[in-house]
C-alpha atoms as a PDB file:
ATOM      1  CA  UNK A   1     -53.585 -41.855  24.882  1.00  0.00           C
ATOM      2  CA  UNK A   2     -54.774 -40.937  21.310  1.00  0.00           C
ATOM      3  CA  UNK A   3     -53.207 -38.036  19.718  1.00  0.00           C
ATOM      4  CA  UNK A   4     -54.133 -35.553  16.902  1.00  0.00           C
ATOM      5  CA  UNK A   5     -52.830 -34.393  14.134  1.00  0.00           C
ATOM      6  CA  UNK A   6     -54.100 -31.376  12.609  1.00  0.00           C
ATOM      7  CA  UNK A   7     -53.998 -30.867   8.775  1.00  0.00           C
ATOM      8  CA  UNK A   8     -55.428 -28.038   7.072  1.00  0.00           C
ATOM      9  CA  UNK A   9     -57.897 -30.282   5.346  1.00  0.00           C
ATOM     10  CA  UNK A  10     -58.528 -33.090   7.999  1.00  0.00           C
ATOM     11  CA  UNK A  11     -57.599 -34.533  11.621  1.00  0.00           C
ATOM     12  CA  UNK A  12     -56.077 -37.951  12.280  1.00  0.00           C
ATOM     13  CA  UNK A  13     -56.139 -39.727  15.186  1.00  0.00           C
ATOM     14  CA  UNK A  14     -53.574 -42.405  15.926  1.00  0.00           C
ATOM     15  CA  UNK A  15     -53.636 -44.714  18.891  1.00  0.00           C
ATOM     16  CA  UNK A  16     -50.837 -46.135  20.292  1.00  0.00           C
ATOM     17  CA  UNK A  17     -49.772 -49.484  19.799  1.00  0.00           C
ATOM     18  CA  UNK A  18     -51.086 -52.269  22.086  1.00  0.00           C
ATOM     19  CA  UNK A  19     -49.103 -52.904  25.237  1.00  0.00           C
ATOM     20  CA  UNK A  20     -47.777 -56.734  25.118  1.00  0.00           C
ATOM     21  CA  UNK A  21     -49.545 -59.159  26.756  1.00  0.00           C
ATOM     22  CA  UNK A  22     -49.458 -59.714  30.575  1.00  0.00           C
ATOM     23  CA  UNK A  23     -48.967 -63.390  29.763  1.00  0.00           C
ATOM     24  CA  UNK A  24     -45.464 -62.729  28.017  1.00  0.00           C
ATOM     25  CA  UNK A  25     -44.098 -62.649  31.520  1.00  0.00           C
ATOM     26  CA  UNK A  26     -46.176 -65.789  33.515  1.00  0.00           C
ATOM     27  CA  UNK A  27     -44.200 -68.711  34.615  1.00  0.00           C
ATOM     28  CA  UNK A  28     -45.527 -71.156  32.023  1.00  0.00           C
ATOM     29  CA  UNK A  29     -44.342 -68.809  28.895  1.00  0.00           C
ATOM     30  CA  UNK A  30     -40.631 -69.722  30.044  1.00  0.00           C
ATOM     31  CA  UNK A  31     -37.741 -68.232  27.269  1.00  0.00           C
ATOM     32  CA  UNK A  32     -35.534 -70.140  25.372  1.00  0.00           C
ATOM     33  CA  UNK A  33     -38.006 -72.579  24.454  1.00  0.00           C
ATOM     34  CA  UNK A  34     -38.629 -74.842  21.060  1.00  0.00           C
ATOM     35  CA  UNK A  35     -42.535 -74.878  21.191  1.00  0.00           C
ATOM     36  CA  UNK A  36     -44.748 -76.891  18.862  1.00  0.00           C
ATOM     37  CA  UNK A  37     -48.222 -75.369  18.381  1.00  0.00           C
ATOM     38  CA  UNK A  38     -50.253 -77.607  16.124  1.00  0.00           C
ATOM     39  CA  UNK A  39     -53.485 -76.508  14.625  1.00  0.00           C
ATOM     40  CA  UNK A  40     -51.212 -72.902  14.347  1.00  0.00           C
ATOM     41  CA  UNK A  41     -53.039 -72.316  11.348  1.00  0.00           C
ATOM     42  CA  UNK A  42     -56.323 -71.597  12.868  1.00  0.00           C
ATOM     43  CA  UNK A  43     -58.131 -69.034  14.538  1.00  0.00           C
ATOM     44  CA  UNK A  44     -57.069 -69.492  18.242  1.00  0.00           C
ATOM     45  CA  UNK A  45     -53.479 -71.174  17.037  1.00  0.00           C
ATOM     46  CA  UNK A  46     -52.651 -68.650  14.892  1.00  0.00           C
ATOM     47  CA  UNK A  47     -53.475 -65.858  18.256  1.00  0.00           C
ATOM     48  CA  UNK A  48     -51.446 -68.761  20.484  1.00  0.00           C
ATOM     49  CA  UNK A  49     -48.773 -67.788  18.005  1.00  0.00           C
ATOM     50  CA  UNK A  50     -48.559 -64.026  18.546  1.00  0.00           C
ATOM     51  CA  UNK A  51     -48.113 -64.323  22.133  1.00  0.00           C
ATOM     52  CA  UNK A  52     -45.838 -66.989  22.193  1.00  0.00           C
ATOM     53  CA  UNK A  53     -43.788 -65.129  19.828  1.00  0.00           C
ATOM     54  CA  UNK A  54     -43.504 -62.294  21.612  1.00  0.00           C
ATOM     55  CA  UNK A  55     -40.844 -63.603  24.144  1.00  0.00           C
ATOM     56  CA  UNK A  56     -38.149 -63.069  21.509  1.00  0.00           C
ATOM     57  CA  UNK A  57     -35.973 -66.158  23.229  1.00  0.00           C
ATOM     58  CA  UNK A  58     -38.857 -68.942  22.025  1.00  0.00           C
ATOM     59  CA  UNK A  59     -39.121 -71.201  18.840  1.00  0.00           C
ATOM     60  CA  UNK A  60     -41.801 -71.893  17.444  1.00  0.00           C
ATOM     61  CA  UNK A  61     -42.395 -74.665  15.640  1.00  0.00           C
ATOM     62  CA  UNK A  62     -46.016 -74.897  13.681  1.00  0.00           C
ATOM     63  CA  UNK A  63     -47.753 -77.989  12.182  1.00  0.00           C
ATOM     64  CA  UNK A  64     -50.865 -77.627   9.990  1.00  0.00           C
ATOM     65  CA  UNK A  65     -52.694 -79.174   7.263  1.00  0.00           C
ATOM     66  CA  UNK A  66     -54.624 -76.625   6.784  1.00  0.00           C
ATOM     67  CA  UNK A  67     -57.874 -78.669   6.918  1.00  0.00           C
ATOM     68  CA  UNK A  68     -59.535 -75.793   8.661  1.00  0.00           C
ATOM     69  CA  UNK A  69     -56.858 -73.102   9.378  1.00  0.00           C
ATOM     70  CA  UNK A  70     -55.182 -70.914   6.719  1.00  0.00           C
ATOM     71  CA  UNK A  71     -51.459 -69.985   5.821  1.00  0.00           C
ATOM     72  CA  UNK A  72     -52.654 -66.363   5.825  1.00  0.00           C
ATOM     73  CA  UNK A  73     -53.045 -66.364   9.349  1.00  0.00           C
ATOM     74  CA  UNK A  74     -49.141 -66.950  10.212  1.00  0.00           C
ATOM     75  CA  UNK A  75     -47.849 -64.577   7.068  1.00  0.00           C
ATOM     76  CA  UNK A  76     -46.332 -62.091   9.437  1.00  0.00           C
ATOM     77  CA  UNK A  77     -44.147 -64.900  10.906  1.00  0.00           C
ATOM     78  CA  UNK A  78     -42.806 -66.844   7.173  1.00  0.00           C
ATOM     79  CA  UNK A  79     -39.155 -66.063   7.389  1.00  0.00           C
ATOM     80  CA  UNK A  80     -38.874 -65.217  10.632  1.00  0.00           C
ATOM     81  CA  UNK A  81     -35.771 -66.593  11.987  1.00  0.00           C
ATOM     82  CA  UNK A  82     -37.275 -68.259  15.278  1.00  0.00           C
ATOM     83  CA  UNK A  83     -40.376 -69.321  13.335  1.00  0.00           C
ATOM     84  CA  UNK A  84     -41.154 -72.681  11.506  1.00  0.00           C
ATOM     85  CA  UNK A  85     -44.240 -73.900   9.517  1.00  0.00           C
ATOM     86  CA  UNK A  86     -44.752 -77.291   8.376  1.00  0.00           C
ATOM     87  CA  UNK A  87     -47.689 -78.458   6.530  1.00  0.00           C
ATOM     88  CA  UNK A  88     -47.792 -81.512   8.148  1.00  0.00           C
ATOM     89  CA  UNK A  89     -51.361 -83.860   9.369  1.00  0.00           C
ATOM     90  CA  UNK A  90     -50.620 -84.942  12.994  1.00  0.00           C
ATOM     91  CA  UNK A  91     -52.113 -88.432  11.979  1.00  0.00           C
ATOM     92  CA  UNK A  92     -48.729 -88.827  10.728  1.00  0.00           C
ATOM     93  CA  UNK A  93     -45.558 -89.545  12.836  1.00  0.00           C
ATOM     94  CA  UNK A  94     -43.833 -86.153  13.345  1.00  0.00           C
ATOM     95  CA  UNK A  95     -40.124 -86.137  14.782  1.00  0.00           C
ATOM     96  CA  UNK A  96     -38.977 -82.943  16.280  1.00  0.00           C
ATOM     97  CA  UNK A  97     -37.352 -81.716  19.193  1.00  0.00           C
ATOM     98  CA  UNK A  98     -39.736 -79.452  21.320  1.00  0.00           C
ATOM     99  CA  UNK A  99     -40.047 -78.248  25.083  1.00  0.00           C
ATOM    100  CA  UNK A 100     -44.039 -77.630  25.075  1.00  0.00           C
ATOM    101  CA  UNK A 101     -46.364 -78.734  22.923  1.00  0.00           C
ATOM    102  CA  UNK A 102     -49.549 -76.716  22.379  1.00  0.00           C
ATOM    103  CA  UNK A 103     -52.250 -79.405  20.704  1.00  0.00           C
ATOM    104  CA  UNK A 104     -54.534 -77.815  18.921  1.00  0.00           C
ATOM    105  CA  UNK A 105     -55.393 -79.261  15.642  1.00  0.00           C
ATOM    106  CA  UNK A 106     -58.514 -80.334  15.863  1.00  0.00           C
ATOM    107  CA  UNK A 107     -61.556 -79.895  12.892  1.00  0.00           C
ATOM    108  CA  UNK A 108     -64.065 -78.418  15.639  1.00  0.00           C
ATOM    109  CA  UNK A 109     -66.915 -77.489  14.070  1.00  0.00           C
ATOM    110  CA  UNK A 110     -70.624 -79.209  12.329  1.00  0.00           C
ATOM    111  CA  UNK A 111     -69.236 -77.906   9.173  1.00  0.00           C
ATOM    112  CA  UNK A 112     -66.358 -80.190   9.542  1.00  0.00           C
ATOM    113  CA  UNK A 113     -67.792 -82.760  10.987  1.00  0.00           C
ATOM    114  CA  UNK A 114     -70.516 -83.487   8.083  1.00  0.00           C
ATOM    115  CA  UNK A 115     -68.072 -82.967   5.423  1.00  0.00           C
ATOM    116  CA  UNK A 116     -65.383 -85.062   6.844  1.00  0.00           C
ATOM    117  CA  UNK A 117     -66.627 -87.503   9.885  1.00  0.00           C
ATOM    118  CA  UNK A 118     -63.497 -90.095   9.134  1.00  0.00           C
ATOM    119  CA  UNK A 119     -60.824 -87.252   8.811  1.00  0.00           C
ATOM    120  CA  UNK A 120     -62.240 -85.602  12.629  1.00  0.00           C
ATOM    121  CA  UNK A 121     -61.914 -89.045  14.060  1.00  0.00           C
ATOM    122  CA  UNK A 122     -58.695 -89.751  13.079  1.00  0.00           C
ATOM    123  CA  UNK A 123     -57.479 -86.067  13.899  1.00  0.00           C
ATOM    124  CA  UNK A 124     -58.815 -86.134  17.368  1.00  0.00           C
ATOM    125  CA  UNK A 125     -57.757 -89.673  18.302  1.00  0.00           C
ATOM    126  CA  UNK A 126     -54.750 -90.575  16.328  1.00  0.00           C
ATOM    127  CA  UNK A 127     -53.496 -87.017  15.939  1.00  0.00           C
ATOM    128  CA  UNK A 128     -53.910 -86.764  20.228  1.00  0.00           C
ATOM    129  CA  UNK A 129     -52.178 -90.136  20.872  1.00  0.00           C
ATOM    130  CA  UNK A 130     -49.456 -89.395  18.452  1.00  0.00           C
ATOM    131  CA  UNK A 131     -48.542 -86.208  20.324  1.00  0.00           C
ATOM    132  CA  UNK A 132     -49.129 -87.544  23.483  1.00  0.00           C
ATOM    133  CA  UNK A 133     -46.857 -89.906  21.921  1.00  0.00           C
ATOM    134  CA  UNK A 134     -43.678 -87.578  20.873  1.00  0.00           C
ATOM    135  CA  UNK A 135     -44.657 -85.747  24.321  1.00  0.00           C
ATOM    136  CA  UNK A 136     -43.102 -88.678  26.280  1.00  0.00           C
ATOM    137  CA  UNK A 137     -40.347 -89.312  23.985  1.00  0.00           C
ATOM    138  CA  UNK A 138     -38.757 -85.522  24.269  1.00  0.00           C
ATOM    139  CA  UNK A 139     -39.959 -85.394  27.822  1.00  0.00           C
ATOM    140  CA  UNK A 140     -42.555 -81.849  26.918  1.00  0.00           C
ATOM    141  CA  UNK A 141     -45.381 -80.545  28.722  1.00  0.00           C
ATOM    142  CA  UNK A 142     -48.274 -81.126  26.611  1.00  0.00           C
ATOM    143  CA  UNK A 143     -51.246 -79.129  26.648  1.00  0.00           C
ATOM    144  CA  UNK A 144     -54.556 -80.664  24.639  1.00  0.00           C
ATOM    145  CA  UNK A 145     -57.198 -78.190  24.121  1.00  0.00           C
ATOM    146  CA  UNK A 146     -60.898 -79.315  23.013  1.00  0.00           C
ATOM    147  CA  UNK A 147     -64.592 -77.307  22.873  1.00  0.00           C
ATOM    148  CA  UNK A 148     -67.875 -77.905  24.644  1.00  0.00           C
ATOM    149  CA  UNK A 149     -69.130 -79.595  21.760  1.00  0.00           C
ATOM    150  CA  UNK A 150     -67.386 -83.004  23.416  1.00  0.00           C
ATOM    151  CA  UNK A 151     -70.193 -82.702  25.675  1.00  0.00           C
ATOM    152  CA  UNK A 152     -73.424 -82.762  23.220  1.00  0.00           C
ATOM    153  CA  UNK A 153     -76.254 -81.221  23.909  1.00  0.00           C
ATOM    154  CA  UNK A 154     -75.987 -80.542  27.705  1.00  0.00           C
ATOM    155  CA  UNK A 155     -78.556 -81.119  30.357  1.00  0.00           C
ATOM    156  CA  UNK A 156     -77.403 -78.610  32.468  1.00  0.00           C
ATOM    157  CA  UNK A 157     -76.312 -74.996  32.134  1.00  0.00           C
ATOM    158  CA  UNK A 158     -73.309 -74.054  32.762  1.00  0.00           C
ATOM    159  CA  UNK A 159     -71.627 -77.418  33.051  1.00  0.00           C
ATOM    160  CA  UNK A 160     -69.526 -77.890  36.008  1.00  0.00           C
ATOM    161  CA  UNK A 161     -66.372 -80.005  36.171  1.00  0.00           C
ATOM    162  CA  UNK A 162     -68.021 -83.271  37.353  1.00  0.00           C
ATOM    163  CA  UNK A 163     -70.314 -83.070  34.252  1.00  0.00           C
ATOM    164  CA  UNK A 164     -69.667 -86.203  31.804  1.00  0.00           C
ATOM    165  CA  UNK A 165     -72.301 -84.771  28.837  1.00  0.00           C
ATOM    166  CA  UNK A 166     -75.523 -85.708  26.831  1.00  0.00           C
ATOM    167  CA  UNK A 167     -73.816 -87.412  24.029  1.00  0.00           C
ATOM    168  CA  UNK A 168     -76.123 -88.903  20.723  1.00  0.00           C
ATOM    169  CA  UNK A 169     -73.780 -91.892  20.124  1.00  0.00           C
ATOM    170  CA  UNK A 170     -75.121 -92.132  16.522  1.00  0.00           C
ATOM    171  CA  UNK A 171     -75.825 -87.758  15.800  1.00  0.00           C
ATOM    172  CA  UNK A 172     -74.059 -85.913  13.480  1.00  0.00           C
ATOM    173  CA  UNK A 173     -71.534 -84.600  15.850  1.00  0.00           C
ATOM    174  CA  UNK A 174     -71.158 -87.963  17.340  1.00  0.00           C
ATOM    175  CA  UNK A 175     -67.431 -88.588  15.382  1.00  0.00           C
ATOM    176  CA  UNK A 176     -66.346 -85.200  17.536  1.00  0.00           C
ATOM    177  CA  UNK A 177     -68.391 -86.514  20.813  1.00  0.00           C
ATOM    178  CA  UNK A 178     -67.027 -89.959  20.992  1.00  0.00           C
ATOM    179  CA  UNK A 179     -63.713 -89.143  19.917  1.00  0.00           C
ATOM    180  CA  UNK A 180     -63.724 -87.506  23.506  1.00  0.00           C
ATOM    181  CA  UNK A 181     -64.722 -90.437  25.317  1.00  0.00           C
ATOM    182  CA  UNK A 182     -62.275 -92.676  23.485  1.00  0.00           C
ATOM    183  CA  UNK A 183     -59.859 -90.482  24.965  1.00  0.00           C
ATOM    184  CA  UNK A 184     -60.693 -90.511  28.471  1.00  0.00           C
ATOM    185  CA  UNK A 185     -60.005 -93.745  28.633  1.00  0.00           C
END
């Protein structure tokens, strides 16, 4: 409910503040937590971030080279006492202690792709198995997020669940594409 504020030279309007997020309270978003969010740095990781601080019993633990995300997008969290950010490249070993791990680091995009076809390789396949990797050793839940893009140019619109993709095995997006089948595996 907005309110108004009447000056003699102008009106303000104020909203409230946003209510938190139904999520805070779902099963998966358990408290007392040590979570590892990597890719935090980014546009959706950053947003994972918010909400998963919001249960003020969680840790979160963030891991980002910043290939394609930004410092800026965590500044509200830096010195927060239940908030950690390491510049760190998940193609390197990484030894914490964490409950989930939210994988996310991931150079998704043409830009990247072109600029870099090596570095998204070896983020997507090295920096997955690696954190599949530390998964298993702390016993975490892992969750590895992707795009459409592993698909390629699909055949069919929308794609369903049983649909494996239309991948160019030698296009420019091909070091994203393959990446995805390696991992299938």
């Amino acid at each position: 409910m907005a309110k108004e504020a009447s000056n003699t030279n102008s009106s303000v309007t104020t909203k409230p503040p946003p209510s938190p997020s139904p999520l805070r309270n779902a099963k998966f978003f358990q408290a007392n937590m040590r979570i590892l969010v990597t890719g935090g740095a980014g546009f959706i990781g950053s947003h994972l971030v918010d909400r998963l601080m919001e249960n003020e019993k969680n840790e979160v633990i963030v891991v980002d080279n910043y290939f394609t995300g930004s410092k800026d997008n965590l500044k509200k969290w830096i010195g927060h006492p239940r908030f950690e950010l390491i510049r760190h490249d998940v193609t390197e070993t990484l030894l914490v202690e964490v409950d989930q791990i939210y994988h996310l680091a991931c150079p998704a995009s043409p830009i990247f792709y072109k600029y870099n076809p090596v570095k998204t390789i070896k983020t997507n396949v090295i920096g997955t198995l690696n954190m599949l990797g530390l998964a298993k050793r702390v016993g975490a839940r892992i969750l590895l997020t992707s795009t459409s893009e592993v698909y390629g140019d699909p055949l069919m619109h929308p794609q369903d669940e049983t649909y494996w993709g239309n991948v160019n095995p030698i296009g420019v997006r091909s070091c994203y594409d393959e990446e995805s089948e390696l991992l299938r595996l």
